[in-house]
N, C-alpha and C. Protein backbone atom coordinates (compact mmCIF):
# COMPACT_ATOMS: atom_id res chain seq x y z
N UNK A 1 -43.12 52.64 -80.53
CA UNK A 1 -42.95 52.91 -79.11
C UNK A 1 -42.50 51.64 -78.41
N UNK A 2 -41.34 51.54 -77.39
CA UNK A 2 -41.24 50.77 -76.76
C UNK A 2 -42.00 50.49 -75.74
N UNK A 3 -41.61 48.92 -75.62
CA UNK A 3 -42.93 48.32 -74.12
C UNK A 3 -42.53 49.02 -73.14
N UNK A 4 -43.01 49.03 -72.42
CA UNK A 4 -42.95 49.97 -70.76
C UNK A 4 -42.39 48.95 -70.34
N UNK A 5 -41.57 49.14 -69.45
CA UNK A 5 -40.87 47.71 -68.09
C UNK A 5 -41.69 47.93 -67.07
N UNK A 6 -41.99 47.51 -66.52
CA UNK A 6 -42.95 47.80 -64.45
C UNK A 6 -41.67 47.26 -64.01
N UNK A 7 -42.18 48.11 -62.79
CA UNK A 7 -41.44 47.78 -61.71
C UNK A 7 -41.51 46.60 -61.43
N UNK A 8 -42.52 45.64 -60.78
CA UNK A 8 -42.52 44.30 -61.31
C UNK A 8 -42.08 43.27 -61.59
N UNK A 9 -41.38 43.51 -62.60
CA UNK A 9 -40.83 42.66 -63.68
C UNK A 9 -39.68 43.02 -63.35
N UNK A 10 -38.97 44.46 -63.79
CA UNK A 10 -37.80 45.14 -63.12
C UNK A 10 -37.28 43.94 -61.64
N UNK A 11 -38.21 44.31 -60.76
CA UNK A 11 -37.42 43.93 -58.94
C UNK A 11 -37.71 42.24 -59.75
N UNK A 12 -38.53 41.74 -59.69
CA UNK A 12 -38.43 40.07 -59.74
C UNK A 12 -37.06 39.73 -60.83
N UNK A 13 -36.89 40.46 -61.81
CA UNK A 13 -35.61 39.70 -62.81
C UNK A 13 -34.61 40.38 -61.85
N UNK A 14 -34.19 41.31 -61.38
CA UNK A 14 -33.11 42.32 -60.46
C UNK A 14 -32.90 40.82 -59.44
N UNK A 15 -33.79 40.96 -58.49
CA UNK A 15 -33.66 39.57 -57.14
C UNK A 15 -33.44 38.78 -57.52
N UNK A 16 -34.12 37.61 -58.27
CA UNK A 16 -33.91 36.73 -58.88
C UNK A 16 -32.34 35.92 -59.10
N UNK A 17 -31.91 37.18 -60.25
CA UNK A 17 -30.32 37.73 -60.25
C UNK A 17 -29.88 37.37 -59.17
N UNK A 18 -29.77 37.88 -58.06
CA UNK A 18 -29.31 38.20 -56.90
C UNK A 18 -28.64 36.96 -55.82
N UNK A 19 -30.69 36.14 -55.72
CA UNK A 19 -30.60 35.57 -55.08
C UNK A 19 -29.57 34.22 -55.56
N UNK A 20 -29.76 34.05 -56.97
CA UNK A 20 -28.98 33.07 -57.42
C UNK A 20 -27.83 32.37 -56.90
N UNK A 21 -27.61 31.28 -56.48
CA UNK A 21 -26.31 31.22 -55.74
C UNK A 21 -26.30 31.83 -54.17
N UNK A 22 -26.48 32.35 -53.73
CA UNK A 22 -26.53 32.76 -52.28
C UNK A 22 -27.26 32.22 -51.33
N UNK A 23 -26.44 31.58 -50.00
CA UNK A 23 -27.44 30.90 -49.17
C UNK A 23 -27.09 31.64 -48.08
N UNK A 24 -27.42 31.24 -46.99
CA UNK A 24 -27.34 31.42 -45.54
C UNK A 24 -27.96 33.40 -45.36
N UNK A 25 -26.72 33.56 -44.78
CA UNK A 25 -27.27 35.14 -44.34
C UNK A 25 -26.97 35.88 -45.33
N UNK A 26 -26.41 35.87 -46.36
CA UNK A 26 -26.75 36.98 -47.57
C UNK A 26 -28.02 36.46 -48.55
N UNK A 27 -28.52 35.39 -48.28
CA UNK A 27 -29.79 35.13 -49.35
C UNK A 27 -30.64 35.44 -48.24
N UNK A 28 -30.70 35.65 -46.72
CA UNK A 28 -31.49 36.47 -45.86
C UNK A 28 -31.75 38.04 -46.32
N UNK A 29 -30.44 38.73 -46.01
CA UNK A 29 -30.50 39.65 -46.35
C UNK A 29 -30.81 40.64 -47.42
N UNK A 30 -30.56 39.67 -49.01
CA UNK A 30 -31.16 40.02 -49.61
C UNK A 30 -32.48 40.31 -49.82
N UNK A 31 -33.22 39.12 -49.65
CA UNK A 31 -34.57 39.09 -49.05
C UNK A 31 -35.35 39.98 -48.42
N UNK A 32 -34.46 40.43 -47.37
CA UNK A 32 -34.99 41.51 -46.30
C UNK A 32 -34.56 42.75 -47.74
N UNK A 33 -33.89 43.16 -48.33
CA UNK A 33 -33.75 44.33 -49.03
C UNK A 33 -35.01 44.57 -49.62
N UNK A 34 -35.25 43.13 -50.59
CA UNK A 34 -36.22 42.92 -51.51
C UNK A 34 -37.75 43.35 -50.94
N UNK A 35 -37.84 43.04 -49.70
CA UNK A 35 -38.96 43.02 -49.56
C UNK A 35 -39.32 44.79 -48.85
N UNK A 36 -38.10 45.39 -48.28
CA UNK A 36 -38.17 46.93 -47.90
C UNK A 36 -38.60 47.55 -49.12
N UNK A 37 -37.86 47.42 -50.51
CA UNK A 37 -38.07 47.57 -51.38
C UNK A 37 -39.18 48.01 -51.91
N UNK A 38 -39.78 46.99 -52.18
CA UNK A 38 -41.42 46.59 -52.71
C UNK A 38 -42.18 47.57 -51.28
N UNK A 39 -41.78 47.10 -50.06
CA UNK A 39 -42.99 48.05 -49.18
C UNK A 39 -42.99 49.32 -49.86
N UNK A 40 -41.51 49.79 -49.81
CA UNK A 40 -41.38 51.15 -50.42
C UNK A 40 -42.21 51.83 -51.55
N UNK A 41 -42.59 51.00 -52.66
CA UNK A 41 -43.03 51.09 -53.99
C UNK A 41 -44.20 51.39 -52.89
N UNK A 42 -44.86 50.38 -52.53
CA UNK A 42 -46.55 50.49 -52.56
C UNK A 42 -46.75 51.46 -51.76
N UNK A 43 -45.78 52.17 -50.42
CA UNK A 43 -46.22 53.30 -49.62
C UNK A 43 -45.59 54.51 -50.62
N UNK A 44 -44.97 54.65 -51.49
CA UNK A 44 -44.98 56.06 -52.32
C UNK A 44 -45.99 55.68 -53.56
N UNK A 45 -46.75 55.34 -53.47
CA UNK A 45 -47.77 55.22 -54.64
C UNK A 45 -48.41 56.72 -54.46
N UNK A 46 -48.56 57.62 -53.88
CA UNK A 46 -49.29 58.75 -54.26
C UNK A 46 -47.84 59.56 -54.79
N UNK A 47 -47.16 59.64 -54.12
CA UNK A 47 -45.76 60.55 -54.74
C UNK A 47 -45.05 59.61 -56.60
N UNK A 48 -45.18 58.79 -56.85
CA UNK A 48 -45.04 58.28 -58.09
C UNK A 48 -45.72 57.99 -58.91
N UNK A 49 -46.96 58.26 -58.62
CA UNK A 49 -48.12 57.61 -60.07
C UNK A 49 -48.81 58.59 -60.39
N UNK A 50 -48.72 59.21 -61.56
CA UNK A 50 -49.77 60.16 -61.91
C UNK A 50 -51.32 60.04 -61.44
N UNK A 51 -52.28 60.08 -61.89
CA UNK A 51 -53.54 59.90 -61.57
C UNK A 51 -54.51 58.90 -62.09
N UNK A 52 -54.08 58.89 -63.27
CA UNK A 52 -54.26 57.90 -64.19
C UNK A 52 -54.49 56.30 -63.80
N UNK A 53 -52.99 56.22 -63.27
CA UNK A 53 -52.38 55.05 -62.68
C UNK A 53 -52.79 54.87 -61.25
N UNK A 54 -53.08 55.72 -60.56
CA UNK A 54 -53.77 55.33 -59.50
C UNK A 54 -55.04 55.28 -59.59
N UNK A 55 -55.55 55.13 -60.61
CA UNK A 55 -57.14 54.83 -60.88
C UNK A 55 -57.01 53.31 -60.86
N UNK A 56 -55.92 52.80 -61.64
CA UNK A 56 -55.46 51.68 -62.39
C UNK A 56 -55.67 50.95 -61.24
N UNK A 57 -54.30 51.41 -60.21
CA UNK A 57 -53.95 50.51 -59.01
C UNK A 57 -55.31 50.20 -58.46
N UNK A 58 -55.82 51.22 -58.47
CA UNK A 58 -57.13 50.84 -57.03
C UNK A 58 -57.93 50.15 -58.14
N UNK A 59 -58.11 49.96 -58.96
CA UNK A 59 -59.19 48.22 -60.11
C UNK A 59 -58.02 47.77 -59.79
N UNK A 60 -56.25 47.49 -60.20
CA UNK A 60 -55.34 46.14 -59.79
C UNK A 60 -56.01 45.21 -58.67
N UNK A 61 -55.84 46.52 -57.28
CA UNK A 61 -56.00 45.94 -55.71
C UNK A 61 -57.47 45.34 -56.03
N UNK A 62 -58.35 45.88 -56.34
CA UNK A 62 -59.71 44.60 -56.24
C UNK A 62 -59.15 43.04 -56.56
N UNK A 63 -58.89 42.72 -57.16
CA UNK A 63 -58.22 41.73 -58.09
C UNK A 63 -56.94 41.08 -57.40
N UNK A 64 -56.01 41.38 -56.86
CA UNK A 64 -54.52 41.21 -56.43
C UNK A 64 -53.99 42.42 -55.50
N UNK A 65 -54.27 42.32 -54.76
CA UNK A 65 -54.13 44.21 -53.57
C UNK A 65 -52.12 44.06 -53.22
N UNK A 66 -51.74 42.95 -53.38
CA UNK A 66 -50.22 42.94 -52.84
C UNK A 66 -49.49 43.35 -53.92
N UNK A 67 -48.54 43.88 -54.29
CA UNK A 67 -48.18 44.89 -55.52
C UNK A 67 -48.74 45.35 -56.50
N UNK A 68 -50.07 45.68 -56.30
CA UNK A 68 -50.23 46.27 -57.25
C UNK A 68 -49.89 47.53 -58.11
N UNK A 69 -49.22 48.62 -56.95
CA UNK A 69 -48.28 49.70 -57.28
C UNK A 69 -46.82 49.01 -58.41
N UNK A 70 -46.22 48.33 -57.79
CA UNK A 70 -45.30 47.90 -58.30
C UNK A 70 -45.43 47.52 -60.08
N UNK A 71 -46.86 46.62 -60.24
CA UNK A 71 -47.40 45.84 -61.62
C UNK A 71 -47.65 47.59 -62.18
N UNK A 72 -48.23 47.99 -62.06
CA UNK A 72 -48.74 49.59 -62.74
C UNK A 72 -47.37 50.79 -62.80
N UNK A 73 -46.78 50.95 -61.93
CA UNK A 73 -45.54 51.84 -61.93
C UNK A 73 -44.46 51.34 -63.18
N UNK A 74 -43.95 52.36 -63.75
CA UNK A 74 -43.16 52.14 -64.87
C UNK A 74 -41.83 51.65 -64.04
N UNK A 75 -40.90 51.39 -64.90
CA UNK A 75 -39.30 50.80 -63.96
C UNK A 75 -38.96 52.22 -63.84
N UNK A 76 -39.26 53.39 -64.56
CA UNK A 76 -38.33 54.53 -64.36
C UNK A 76 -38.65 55.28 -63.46
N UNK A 77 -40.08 54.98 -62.50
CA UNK A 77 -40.42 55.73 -61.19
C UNK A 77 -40.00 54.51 -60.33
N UNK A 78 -39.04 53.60 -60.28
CA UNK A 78 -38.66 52.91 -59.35
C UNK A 78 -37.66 53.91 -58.83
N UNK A 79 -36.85 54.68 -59.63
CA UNK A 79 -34.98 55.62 -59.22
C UNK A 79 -36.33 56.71 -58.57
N UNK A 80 -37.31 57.31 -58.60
CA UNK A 80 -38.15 57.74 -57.85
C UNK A 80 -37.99 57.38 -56.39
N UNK A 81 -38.45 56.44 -56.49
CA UNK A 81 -38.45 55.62 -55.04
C UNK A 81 -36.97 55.36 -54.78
N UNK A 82 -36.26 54.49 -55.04
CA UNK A 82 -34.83 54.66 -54.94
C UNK A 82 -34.31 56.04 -54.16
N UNK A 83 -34.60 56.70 -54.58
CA UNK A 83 -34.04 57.96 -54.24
C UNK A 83 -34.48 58.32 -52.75
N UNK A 84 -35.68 58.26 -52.80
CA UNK A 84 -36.48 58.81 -51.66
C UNK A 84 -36.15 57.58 -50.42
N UNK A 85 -36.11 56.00 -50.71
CA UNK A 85 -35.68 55.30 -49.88
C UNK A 85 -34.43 55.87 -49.36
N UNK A 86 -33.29 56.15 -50.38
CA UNK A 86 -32.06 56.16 -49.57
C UNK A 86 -31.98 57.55 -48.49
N UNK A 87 -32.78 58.69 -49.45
CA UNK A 87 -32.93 59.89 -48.20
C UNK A 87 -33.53 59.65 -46.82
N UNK A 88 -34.62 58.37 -47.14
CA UNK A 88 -35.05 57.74 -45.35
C UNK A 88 -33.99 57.50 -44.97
N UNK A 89 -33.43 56.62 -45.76
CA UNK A 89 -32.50 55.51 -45.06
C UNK A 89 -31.42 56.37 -44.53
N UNK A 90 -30.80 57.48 -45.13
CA UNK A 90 -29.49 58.33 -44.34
C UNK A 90 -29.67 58.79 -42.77
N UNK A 91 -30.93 58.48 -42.47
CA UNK A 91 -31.48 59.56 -41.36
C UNK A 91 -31.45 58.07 -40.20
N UNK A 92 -31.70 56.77 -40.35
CA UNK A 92 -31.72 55.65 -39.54
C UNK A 92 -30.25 55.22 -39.08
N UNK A 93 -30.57 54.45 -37.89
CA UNK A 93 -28.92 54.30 -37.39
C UNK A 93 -28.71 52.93 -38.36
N UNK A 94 -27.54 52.62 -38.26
CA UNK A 94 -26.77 51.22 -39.50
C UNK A 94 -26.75 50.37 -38.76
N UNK A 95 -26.93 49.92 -39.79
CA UNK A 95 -27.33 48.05 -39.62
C UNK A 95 -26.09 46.99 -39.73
N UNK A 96 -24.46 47.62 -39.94
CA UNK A 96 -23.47 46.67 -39.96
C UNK A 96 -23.73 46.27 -41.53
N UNK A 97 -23.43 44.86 -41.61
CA UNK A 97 -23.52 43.84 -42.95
C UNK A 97 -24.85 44.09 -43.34
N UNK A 98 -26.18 44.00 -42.83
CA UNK A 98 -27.30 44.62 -43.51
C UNK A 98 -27.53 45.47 -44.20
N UNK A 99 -26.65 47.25 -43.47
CA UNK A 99 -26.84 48.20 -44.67
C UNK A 99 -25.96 48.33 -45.28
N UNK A 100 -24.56 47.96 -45.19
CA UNK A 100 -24.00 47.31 -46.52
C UNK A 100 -24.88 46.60 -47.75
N UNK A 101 -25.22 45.35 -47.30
CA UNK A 101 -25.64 44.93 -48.39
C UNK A 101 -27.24 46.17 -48.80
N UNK A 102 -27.92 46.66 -48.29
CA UNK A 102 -28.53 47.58 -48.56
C UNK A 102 -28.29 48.44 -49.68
N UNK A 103 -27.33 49.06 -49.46
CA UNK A 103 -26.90 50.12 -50.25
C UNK A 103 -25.87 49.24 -51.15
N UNK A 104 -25.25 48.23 -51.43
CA UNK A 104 -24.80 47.80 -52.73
C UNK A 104 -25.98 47.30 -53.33
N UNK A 105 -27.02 46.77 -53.53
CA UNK A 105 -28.22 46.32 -53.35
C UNK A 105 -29.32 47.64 -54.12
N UNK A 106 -29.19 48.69 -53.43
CA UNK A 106 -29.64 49.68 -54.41
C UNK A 106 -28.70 50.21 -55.35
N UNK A 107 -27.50 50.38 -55.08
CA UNK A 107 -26.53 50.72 -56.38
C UNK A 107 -26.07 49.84 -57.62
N UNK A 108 -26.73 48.87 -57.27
CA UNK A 108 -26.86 47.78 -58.20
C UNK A 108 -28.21 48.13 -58.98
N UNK A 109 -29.22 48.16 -58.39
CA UNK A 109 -30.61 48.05 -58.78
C UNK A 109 -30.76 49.43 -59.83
N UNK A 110 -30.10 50.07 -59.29
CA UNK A 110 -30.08 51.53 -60.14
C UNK A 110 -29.03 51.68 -61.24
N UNK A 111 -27.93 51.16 -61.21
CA UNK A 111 -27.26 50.73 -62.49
C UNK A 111 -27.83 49.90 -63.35
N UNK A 112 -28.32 48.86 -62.97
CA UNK A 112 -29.51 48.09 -63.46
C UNK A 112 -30.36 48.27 -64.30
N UNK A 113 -31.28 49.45 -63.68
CA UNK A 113 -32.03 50.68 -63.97
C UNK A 113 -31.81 51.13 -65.36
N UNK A 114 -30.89 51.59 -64.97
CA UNK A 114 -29.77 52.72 -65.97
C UNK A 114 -29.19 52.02 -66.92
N UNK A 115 -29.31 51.09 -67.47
CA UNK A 115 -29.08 49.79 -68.37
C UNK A 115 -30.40 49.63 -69.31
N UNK A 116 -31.22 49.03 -67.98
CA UNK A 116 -32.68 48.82 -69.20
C UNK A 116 -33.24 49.91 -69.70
N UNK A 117 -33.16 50.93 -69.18
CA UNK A 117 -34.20 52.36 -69.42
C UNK A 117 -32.93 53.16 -70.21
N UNK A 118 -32.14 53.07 -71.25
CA UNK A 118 -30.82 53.71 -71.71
C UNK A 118 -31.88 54.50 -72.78
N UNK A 119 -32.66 54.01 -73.21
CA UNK A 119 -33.60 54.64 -74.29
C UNK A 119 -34.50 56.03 -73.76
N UNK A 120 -34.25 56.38 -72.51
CA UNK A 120 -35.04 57.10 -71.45
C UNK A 120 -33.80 58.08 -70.80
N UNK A 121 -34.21 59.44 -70.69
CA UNK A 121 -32.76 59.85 -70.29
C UNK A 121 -33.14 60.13 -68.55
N UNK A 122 -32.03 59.04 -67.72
CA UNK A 122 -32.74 58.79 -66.45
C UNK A 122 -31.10 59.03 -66.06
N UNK A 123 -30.14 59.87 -66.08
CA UNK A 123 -28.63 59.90 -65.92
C UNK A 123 -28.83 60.88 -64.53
N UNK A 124 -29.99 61.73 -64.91
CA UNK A 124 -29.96 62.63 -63.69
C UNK A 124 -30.11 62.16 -62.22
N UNK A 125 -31.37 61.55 -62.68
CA UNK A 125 -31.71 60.55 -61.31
C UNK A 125 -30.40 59.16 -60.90
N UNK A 126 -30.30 58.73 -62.19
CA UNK A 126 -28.87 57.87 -61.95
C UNK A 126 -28.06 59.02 -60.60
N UNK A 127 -27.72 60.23 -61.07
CA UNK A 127 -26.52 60.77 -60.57
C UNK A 127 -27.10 61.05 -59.14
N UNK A 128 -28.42 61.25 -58.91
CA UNK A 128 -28.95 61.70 -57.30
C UNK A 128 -29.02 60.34 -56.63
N UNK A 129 -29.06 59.30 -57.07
CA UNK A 129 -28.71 58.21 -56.61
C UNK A 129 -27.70 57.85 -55.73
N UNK A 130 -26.70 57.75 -57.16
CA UNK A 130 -25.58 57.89 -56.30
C UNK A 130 -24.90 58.44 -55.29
N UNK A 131 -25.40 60.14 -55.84
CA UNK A 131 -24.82 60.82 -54.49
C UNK A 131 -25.46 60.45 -53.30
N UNK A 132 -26.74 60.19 -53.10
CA UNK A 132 -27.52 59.70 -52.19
C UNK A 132 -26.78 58.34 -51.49
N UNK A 133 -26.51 57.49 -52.35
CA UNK A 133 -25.88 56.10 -51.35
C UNK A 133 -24.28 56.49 -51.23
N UNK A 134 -23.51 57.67 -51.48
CA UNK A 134 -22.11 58.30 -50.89
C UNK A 134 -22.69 59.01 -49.51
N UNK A 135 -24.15 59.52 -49.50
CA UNK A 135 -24.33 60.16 -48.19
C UNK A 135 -24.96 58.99 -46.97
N UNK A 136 -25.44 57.96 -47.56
CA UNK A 136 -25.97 56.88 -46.47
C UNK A 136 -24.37 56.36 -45.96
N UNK A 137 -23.31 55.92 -46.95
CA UNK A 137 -22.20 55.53 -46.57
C UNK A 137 -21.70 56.04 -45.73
N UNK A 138 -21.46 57.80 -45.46
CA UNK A 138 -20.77 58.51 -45.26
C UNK A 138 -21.56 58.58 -43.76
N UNK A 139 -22.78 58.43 -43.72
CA UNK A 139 -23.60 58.35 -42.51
C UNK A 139 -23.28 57.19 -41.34
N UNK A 140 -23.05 56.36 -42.23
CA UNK A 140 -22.77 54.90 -41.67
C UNK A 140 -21.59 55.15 -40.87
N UNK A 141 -20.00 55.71 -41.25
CA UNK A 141 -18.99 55.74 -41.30
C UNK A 141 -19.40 56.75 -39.99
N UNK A 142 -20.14 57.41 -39.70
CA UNK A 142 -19.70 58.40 -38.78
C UNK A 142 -20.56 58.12 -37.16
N UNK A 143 -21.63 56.72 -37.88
CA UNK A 143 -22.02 55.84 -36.10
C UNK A 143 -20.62 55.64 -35.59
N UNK A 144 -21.01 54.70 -34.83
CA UNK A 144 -20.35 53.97 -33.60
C UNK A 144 -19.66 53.14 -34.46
N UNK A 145 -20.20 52.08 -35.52
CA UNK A 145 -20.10 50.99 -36.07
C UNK A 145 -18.84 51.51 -37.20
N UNK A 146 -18.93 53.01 -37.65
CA UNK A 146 -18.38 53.30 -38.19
C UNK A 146 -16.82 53.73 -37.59
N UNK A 147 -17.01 54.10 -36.56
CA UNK A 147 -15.97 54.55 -35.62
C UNK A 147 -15.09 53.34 -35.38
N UNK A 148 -15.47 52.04 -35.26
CA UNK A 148 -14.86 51.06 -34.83
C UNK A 148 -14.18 50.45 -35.71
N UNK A 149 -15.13 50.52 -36.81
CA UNK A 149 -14.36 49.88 -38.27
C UNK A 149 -12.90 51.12 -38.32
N UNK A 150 -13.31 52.54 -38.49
CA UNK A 150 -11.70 53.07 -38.98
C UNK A 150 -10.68 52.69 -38.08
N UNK A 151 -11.48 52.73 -36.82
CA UNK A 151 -10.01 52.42 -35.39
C UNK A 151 -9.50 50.70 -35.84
N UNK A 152 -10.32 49.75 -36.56
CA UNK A 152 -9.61 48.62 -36.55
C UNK A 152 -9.05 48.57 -38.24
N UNK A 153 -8.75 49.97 -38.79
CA UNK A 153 -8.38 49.34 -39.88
C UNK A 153 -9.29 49.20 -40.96
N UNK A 154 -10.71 49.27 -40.73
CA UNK A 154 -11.07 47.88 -41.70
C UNK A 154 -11.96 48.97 -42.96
């Protein structure tokens, strides 16, 4: 049997990655992703962890209470969360260069995903993913912010 990945380990080697090289306002922004991220994990802890694992988490939190969802959750209930973030996220107004980098940021993280977990058949969720960050895009495109970008071209 293979080792399990956590989420965890998953987001810290994913950011890490990321942050490498990047200063000013995209090593901000990343940051700010990273850390929506992780909130995300620990507020769907009842919708992603069997029961088991939330026995787990609540002995983790005695011990370390700040990710402990994240340390216990496998990497393959992260496209869980993934998913469910970007369905919040379609419904919020855009952020410009923020939810840009947002949503490349999760389509990264989920290719990512879909890399380490190849031994796991996770193509489905891969594919609701995606369609999911074509509908945040497509959301974006149809604010104000979006309106201005087609009128200038861009």
């Amino acid at each position: 049997m293979l080792p399990t990945l956590s989420t965890a380990v998953c987001l810290d080697e994913f950011f890490a990655d990321r942050r490498r090289g990047a200063v000013g306002r995209p090593l901000i922004r990343i940051e700010r992703v990273e850390t929506v991220l992780r909130a995300a994990v620990e507020r769907m802890a009842d919708l992603v962890l069997t029961d088991e694992e939330q026995l787990v988490v609540a002995f983790e939190r005695q011990f370390q209470p700040n990710g402990a969802v994240a340390r216990i959750l496998p990497a393959s209930g992260l496209l869980l969360v993934l998913e469910a973030h970007l369905a919040a996220l379609e419904g919020r107004p855009s952020r410009g260069a923020a939810r840009r980098t947002e949503l490349e940021l999760c389509g990264q993280l989920a290719r990512h995903l879909t890399r380490e977990l190849q031994h796991l058949d996770v193509q489905r969720a891969a594919h609701r993913i995606e369609v999911a960050l074509q509908e945040c895009a497509a959301s974006a495109d149809r604010g104000p912010a979006g309106l201005l970008r087609r009128a200038l071209g861009r």
